[in-house]
Protein backbone atom coordinates (compact mmCIF):
# COMPACT_ATOMS: atom_id res chain seq x y z
CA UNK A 1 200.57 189.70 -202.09
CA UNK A 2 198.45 191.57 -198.87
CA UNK A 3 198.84 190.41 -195.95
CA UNK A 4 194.69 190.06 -195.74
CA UNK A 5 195.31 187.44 -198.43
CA UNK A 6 198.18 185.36 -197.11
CA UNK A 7 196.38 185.18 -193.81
CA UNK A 8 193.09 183.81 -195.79
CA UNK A 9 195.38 181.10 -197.59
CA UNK A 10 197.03 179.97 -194.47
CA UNK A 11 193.87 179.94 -193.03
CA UNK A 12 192.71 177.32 -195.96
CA UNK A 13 195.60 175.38 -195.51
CA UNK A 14 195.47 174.90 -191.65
CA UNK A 15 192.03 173.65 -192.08
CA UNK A 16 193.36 171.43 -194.75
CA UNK A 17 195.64 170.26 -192.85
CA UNK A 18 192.60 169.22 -189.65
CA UNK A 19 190.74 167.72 -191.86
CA UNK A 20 193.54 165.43 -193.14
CA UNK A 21 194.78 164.46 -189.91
CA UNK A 22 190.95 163.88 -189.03
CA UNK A 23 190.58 161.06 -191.39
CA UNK A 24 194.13 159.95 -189.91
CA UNK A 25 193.02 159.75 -186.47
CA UNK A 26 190.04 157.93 -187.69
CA UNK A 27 191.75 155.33 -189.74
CA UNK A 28 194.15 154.95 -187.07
CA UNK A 29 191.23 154.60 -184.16
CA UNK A 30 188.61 152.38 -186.20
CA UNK A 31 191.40 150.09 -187.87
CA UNK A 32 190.45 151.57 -191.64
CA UNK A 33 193.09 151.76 -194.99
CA UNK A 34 193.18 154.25 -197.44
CA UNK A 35 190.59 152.81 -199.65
CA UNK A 36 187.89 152.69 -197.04
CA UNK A 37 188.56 155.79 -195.97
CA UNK A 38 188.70 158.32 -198.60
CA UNK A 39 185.37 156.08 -200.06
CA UNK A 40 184.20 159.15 -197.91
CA UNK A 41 184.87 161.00 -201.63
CA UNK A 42 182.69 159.46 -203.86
CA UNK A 43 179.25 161.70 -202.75
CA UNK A 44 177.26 158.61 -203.33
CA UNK A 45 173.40 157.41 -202.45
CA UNK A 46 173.75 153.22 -203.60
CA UNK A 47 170.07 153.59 -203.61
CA UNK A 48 169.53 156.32 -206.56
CA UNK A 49 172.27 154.87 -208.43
CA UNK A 50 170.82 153.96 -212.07
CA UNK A 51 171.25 151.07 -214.70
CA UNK A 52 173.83 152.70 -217.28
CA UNK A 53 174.06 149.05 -219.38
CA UNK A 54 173.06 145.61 -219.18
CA UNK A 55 174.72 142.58 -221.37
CA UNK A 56 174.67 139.18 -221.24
CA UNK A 57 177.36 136.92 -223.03
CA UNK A 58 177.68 133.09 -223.35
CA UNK A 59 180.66 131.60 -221.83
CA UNK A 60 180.62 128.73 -224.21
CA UNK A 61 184.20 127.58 -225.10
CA UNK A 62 185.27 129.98 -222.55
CA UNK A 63 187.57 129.29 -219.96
CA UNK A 64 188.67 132.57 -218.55
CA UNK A 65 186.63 135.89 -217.17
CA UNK A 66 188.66 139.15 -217.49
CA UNK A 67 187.82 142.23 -215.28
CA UNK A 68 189.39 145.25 -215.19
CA UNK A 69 187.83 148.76 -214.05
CA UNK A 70 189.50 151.23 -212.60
CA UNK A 71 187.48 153.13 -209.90
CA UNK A 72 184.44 151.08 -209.47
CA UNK A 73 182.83 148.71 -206.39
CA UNK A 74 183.02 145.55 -208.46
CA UNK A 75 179.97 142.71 -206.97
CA UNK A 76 180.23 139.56 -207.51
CA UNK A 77 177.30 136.66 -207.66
CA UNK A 78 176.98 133.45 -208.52
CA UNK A 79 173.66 132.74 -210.35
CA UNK A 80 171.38 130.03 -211.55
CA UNK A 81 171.06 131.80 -215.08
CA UNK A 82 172.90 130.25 -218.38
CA UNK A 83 174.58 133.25 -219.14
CA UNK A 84 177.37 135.77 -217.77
CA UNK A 85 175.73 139.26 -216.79
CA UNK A 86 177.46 142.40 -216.01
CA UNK A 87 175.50 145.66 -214.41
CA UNK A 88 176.46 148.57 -214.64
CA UNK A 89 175.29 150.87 -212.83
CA UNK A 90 176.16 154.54 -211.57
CA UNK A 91 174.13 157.58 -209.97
CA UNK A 92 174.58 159.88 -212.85
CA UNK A 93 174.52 159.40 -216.07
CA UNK A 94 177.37 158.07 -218.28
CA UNK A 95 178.57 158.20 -222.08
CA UNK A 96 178.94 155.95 -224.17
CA UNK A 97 182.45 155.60 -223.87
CA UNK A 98 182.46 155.78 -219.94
CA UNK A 99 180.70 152.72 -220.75
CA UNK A 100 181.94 149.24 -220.10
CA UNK A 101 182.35 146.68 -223.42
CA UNK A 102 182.86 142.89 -223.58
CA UNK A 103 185.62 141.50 -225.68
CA UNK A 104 186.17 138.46 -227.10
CA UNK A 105 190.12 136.91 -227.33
CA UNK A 106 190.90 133.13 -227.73
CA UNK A 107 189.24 131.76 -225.30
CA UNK A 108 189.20 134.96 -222.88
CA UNK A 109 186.12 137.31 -221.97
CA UNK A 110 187.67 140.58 -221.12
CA UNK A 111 185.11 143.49 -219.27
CA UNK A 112 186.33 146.44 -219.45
CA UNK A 113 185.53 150.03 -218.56
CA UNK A 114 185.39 152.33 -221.72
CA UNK A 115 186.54 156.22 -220.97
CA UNK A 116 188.52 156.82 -217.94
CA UNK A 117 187.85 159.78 -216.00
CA UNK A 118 191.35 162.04 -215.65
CA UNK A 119 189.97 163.29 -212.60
CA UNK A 120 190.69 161.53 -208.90
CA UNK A 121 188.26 159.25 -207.33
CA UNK A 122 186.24 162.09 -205.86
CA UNK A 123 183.99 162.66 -208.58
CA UNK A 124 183.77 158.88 -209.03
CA UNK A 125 179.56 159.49 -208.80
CA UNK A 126 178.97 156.14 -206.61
CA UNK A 127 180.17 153.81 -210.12
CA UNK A 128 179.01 150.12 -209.44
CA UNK A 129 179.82 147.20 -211.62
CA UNK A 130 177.82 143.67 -210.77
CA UNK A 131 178.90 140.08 -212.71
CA UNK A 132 176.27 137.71 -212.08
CA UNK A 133 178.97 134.27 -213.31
CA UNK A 134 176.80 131.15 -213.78
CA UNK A 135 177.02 128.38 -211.21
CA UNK A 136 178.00 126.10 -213.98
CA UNK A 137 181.27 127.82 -214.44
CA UNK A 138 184.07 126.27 -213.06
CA UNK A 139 187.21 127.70 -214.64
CA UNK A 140 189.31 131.08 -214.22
CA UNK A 141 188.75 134.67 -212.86
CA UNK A 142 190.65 137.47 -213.24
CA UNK A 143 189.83 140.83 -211.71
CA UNK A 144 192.16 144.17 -212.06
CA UNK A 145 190.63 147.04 -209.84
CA UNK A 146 193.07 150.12 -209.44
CA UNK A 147 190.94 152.00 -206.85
CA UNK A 148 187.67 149.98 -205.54
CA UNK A 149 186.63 147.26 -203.84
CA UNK A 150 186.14 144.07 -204.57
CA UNK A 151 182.76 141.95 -202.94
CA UNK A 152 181.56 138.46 -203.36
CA UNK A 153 178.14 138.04 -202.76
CA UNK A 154 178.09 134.43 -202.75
CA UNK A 155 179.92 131.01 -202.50
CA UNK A 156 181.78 130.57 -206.01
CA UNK A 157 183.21 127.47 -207.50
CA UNK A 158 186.22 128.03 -209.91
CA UNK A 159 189.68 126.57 -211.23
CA UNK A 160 191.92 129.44 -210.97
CA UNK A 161 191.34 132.76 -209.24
CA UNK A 162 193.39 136.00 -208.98
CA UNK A 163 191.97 139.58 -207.61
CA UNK A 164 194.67 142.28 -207.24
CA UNK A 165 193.10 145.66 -205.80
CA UNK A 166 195.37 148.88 -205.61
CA UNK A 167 193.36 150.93 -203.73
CA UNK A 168 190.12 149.23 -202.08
CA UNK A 169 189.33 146.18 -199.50
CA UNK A 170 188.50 142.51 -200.84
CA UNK A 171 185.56 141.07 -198.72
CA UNK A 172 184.19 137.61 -199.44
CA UNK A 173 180.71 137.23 -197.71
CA UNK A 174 180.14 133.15 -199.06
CA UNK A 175 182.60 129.98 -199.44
CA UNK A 176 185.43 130.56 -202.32
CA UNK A 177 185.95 127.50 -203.30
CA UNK A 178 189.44 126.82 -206.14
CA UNK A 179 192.39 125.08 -206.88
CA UNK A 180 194.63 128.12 -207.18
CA UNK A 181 193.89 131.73 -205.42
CA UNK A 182 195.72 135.01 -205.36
CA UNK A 183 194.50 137.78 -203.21
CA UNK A 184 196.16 141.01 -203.52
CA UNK A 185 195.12 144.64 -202.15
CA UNK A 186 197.75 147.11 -202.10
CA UNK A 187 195.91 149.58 -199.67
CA UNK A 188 193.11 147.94 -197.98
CA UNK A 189 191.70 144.83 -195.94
CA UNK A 190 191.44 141.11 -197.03
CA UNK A 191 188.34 139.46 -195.34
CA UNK A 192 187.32 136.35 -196.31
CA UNK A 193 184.15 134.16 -194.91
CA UNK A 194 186.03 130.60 -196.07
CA UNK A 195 188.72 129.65 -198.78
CA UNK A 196 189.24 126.24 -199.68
CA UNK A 197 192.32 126.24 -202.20
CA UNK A 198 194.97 123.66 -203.14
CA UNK A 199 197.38 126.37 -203.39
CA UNK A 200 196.69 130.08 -202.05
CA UNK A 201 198.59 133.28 -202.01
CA UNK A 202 197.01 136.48 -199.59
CA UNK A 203 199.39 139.43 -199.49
CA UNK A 204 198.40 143.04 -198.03
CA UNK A 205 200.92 146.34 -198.16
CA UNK A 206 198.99 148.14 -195.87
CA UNK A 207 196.04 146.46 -193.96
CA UNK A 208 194.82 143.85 -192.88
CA UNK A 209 193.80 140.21 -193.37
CA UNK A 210 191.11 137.69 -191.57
CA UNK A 211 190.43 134.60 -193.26
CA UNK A 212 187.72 133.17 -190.72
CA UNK A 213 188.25 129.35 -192.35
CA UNK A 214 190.97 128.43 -194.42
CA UNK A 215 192.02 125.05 -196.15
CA UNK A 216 194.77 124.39 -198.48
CA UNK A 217 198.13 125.19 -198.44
CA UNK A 218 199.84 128.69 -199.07
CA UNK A 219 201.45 131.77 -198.18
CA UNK A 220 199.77 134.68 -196.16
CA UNK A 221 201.87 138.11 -195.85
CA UNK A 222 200.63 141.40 -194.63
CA UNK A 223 203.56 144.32 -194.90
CA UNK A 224 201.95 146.25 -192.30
CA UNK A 225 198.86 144.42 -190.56
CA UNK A 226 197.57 142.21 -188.71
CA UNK A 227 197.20 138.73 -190.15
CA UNK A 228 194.00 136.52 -188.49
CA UNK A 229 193.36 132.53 -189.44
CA UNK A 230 190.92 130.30 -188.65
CA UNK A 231 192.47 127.02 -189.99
CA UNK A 232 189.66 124.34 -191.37
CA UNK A 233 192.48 122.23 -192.14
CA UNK A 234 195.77 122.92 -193.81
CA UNK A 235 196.70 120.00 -196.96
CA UNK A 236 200.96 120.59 -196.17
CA UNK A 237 201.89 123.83 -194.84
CA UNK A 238 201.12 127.39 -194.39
CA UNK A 239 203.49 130.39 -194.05
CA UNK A 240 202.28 133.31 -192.34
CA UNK A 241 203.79 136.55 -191.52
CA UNK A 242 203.61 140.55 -191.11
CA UNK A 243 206.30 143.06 -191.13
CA UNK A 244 204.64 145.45 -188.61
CA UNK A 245 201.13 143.96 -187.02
CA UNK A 246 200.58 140.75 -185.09
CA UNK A 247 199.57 137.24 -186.42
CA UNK A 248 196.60 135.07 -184.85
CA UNK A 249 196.42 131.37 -185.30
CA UNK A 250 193.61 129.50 -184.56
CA UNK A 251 194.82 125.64 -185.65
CA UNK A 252 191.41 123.06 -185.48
CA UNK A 253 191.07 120.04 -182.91
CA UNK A 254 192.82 117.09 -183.86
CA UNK A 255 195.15 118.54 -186.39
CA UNK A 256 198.88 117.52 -185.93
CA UNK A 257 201.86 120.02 -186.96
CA UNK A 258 205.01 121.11 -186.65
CA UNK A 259 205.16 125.01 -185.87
CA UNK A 260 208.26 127.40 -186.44
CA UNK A 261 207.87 130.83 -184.92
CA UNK A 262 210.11 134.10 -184.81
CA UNK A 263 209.31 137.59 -183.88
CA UNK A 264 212.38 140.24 -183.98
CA UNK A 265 210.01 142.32 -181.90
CA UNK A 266 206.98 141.02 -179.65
CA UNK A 267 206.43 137.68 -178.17
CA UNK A 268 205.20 134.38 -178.88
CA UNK A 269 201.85 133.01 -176.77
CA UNK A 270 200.09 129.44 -177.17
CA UNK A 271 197.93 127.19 -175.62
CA UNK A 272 200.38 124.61 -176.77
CA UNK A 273 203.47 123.31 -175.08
CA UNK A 274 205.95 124.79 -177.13
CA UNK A 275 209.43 124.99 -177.04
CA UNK A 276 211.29 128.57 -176.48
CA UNK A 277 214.25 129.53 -177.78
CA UNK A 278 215.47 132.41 -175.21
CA UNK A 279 213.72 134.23 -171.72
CA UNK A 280 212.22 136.49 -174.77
CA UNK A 281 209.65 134.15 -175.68
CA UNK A 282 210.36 135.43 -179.39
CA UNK A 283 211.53 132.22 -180.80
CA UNK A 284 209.42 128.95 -181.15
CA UNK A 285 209.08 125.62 -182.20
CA UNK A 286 207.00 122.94 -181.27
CA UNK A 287 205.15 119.44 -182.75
CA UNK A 288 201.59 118.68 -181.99
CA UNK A 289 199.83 115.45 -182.40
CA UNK A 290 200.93 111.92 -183.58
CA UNK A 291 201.56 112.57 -187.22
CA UNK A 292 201.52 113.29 -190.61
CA UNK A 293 202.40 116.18 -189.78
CA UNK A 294 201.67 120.01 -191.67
CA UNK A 295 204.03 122.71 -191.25
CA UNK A 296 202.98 125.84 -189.52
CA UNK A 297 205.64 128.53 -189.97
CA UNK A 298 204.80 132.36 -188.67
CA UNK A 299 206.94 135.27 -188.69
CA UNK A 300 206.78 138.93 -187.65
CA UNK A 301 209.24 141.65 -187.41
CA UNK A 302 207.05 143.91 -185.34
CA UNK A 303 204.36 142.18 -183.84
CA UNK A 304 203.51 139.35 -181.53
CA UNK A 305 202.29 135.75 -182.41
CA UNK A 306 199.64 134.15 -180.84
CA UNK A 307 198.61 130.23 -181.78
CA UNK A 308 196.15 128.47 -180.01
CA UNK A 309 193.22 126.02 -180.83
């Protein structure tokens, strides 16, 4: 090999290499995961995207909504309509097999994108998938996205729900509204307008969460984030921690609990007269009010804990 030709490849490669740690330094400065940031690759326009199918189904004798797509912005909408829709929609044109289809098992509806593409999520061509669910339905929802994020459009009623993401953020722009939720992104943010649940699980690898009003009782985890609450009210108790970020509490007027809080490295700050452990200020317990009391326990191995109402 010339030497003319090894300097042009390590002249590819160093650029490569700046444009990589570009999108670093910019995930790093404006708070952004993986998902949101290599988005950047799907050369999209939302607004010349195209209808690729349409379907409506019944969800009579139905009591659970399957969907699974691998690379696509899934919407979802609540909807004054009878009928389950699904959109599909994408700004080139796809096969038929690319195609999503609607299956029918026991009493499960499962969407699901046809085709695969082999290729990365570059040449994703700005996919979009939109399930309109009727108002009247009430019972599960079940949504698989490997790379893509998840968005509700509205408030939504429902029995059970569960969203994992792999790569992608989950935003909820209305009031969710169930007896059971489990949020789950593996690379990206969970932020959430208001969740009411009887029992909730929110877990993050590698972002962050904000739930701006919460009710229920549950478990929130971020492995490395920051984890933000606004508590509406809290049923027993919530656990919240983050390996490496900090965790904000905002606990409502009026509301008595017991709180439990640790940090291996940071402190603990509150506008309540808690009781520390050590001069560290890193280990915390206090009780609040007159009773019943709900359990407030917050952990963080790198990060500091702030409560405060």
């Amino acid at each position: 090999m010339n030497r003319s030709l090894i300097k042009i490849l390590i002249g590819i490669w160093l650029a490569i290499a700046v444009v990589l740690t570009g999108f670093l330094a910019y995930a790093i400065h404006y708070n952004k995961s993986a998902g949101d940031v290599f988005s950047f690759f799907k050369w999209r326009d939302v607004s010349a995207s195209t209808v690729q199918k349409d379907e409506n189904i019944s969800l009579d004798n139905f009591n659970k909504i399957n969907v699974d797509f691998s690379s696509s912005d899934i919407i979802v909408q609540t909807t004054d309509e009878p009928n389950l829709r699904v959109i599909q929609k994408a700004t080139s044109k796809l096969s038929e097999e690319e195609k999503f289809t609607i299956n029918k098992e026991n009493d499960n509806i499962i969407i699901k994108r046809g085709t695969f593409r082999s290729v990365f999520r570059i040449f994703d061509f700005g996919e979009k998938i939109e399930v309109y669910i009727p108002k009247t339905y009430t019972k599960d929802l079940d949504i698989q996205s490997s790379s893509g994020n998840v968005i509700f459009n509205s408030d939504i009623d429902l029995n059970n729900l569960s969203c994992t993401i792999g790569s992608g953020s989950l935003q909820s722009k209305g009031n969710v509204n169930v007896n059971v939720a489990n949020l789950k992104a593996n690379s990206g943010n969970i932020s959430v307008k208001s969740l009411s649940s009887k029992s909730y699980k929110v877990n993050t690898s590698s972002s962050n969460i904000a739930v701006d009003s919460l009710s229920g009782s549950g478990d929130a985890a971020a492995s490395s984030g920051n984890v933000k609450i606004n508590y509406k009210d809290i049923s027993e108790y919530s656990n919240v921690s983050s390996h490496s970020g900090d965790v904000d509490l905002v606990v409502p007027n009026g509301l008595s609990f017991q709180f439990n809080g640790r940090c291996s490295s940071g402190d603990i700050r509150s506008s309540f007269d808690l009781n520390y452990k050590n001069k560290k200020r890193n280990e915390a317990t206090g009780q609040v009010g007159n009773g019943p009391y709900k359990k407030i326990n917050a952990s963080t191995n790198s990060g500091n804990i702030d409560i405060s109402n």
